[in-house]
C-alpha atoms as a PDB file:
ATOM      1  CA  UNK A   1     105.039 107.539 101.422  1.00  0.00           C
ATOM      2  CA  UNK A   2     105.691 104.420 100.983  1.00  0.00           C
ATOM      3  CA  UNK A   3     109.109 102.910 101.005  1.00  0.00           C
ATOM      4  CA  UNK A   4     110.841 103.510  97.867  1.00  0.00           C
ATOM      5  CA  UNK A   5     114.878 102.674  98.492  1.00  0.00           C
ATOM      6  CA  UNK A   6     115.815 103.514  94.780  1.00  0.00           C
ATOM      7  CA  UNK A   7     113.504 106.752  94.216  1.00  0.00           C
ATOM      8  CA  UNK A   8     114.951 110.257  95.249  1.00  0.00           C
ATOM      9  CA  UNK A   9     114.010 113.659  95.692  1.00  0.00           C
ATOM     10  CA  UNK A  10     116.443 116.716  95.853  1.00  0.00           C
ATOM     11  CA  UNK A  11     115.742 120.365  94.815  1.00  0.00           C
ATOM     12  CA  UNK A  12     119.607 120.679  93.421  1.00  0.00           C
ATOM     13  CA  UNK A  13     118.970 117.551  90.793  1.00  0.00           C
ATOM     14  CA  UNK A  14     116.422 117.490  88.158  1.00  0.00           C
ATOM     15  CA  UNK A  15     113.872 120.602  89.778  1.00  0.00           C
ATOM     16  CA  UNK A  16     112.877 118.144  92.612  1.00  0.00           C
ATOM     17  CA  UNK A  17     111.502 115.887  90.547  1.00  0.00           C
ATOM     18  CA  UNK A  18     111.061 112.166  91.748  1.00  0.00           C
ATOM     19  CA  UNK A  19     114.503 110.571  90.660  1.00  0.00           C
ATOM     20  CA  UNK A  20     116.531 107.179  90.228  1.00  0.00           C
ATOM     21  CA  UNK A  21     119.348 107.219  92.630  1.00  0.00           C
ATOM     22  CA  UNK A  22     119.643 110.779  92.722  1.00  0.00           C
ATOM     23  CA  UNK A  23     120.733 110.426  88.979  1.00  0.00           C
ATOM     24  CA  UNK A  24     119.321 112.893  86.502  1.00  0.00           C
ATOM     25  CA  UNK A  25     116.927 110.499  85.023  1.00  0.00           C
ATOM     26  CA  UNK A  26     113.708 110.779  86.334  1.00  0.00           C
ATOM     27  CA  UNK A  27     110.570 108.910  86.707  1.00  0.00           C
ATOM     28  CA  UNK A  28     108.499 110.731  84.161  1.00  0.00           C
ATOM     29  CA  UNK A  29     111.330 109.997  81.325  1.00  0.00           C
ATOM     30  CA  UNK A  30     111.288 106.078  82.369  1.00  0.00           C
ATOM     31  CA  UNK A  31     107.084 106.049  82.660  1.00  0.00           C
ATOM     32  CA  UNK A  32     107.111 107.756  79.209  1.00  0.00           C
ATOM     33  CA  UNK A  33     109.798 105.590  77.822  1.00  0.00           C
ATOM     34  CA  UNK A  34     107.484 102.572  78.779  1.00  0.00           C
ATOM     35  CA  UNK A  35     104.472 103.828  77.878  1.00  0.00           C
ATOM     36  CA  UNK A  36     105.866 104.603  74.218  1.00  0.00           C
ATOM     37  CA  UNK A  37     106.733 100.983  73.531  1.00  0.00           C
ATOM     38  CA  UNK A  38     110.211 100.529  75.108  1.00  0.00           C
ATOM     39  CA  UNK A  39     111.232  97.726  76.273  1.00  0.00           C
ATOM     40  CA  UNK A  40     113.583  97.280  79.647  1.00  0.00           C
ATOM     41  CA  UNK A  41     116.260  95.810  77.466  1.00  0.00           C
ATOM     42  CA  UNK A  42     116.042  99.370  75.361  1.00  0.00           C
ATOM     43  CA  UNK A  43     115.936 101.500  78.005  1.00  0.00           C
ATOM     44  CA  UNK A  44     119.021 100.022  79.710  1.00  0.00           C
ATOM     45  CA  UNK A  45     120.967 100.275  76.420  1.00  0.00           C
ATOM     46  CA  UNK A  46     120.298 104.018  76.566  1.00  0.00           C
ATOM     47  CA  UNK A  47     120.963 104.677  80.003  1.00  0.00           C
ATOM     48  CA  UNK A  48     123.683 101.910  80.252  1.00  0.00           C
ATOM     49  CA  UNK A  49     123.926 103.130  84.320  1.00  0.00           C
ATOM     50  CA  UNK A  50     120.447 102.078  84.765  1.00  0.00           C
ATOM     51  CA  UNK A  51     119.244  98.900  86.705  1.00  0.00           C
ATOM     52  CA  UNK A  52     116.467  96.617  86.008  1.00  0.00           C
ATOM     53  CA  UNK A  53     115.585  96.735  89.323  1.00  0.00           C
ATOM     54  CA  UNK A  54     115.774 101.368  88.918  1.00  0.00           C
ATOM     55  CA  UNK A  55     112.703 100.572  85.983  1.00  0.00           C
ATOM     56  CA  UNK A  56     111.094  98.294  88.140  1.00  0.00           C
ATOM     57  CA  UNK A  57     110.500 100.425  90.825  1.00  0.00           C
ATOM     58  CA  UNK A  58     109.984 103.394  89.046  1.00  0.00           C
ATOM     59  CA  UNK A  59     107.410 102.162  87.713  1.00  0.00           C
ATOM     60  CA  UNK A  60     105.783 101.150  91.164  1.00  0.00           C
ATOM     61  CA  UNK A  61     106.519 104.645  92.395  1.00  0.00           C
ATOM     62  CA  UNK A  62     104.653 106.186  88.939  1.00  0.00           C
ATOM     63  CA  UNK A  63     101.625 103.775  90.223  1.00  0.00           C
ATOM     64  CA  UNK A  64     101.597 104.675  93.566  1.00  0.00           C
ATOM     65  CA  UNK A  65     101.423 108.246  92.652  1.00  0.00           C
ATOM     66  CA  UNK A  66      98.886 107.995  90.684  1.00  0.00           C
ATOM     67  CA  UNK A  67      96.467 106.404  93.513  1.00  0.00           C
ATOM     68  CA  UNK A  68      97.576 108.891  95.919  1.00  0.00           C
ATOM     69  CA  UNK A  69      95.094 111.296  96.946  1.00  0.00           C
ATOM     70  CA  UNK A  70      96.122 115.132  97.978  1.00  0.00           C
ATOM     71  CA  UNK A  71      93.583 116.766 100.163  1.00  0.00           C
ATOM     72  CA  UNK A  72      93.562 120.678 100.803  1.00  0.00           C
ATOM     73  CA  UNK A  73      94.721 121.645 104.128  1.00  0.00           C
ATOM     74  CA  UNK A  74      92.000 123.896 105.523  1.00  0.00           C
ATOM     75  CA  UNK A  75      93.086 126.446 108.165  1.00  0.00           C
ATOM     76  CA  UNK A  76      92.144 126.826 111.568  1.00  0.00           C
END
């Protein structure tokens, strides 16, 4: 993976799901809060503990993801 300093993953906060600073926002709600027209400025003002910098790289983490490939692993 590559290296992602503000993107965190633990079972006990949000199901798992790829987080900002282990805070119970997660990737997905920033992605979707882009994609439906927010702007940073918005997003901040609703989650006031955001960064710029937490959008920013969620948003690189959202694209990385979405060129990674996952192959089977085939047994032995």
């Amino acid at each position: 993976m590559k290296n992602f300093d503000r993107i965190s993953f633990n079972p006990a906060v949000m199901g798992g799901k790829p987080c900002v600073r282990g805070i119970r926002v997660t990737v997905g709600t920033i992605v979707g809060l882009v994609a439906s027209g927010y702007a940073n400025q918005d997003i901040l003002a609703l989650y006031p503990y955001l960064e710029p910098e937490d959008i920013t790289e969620a948003l690189r983490f959202a694209a990385w993801r979405a060129e990674e490939i996952e192959l089977p692993l085939v047994a032995a």
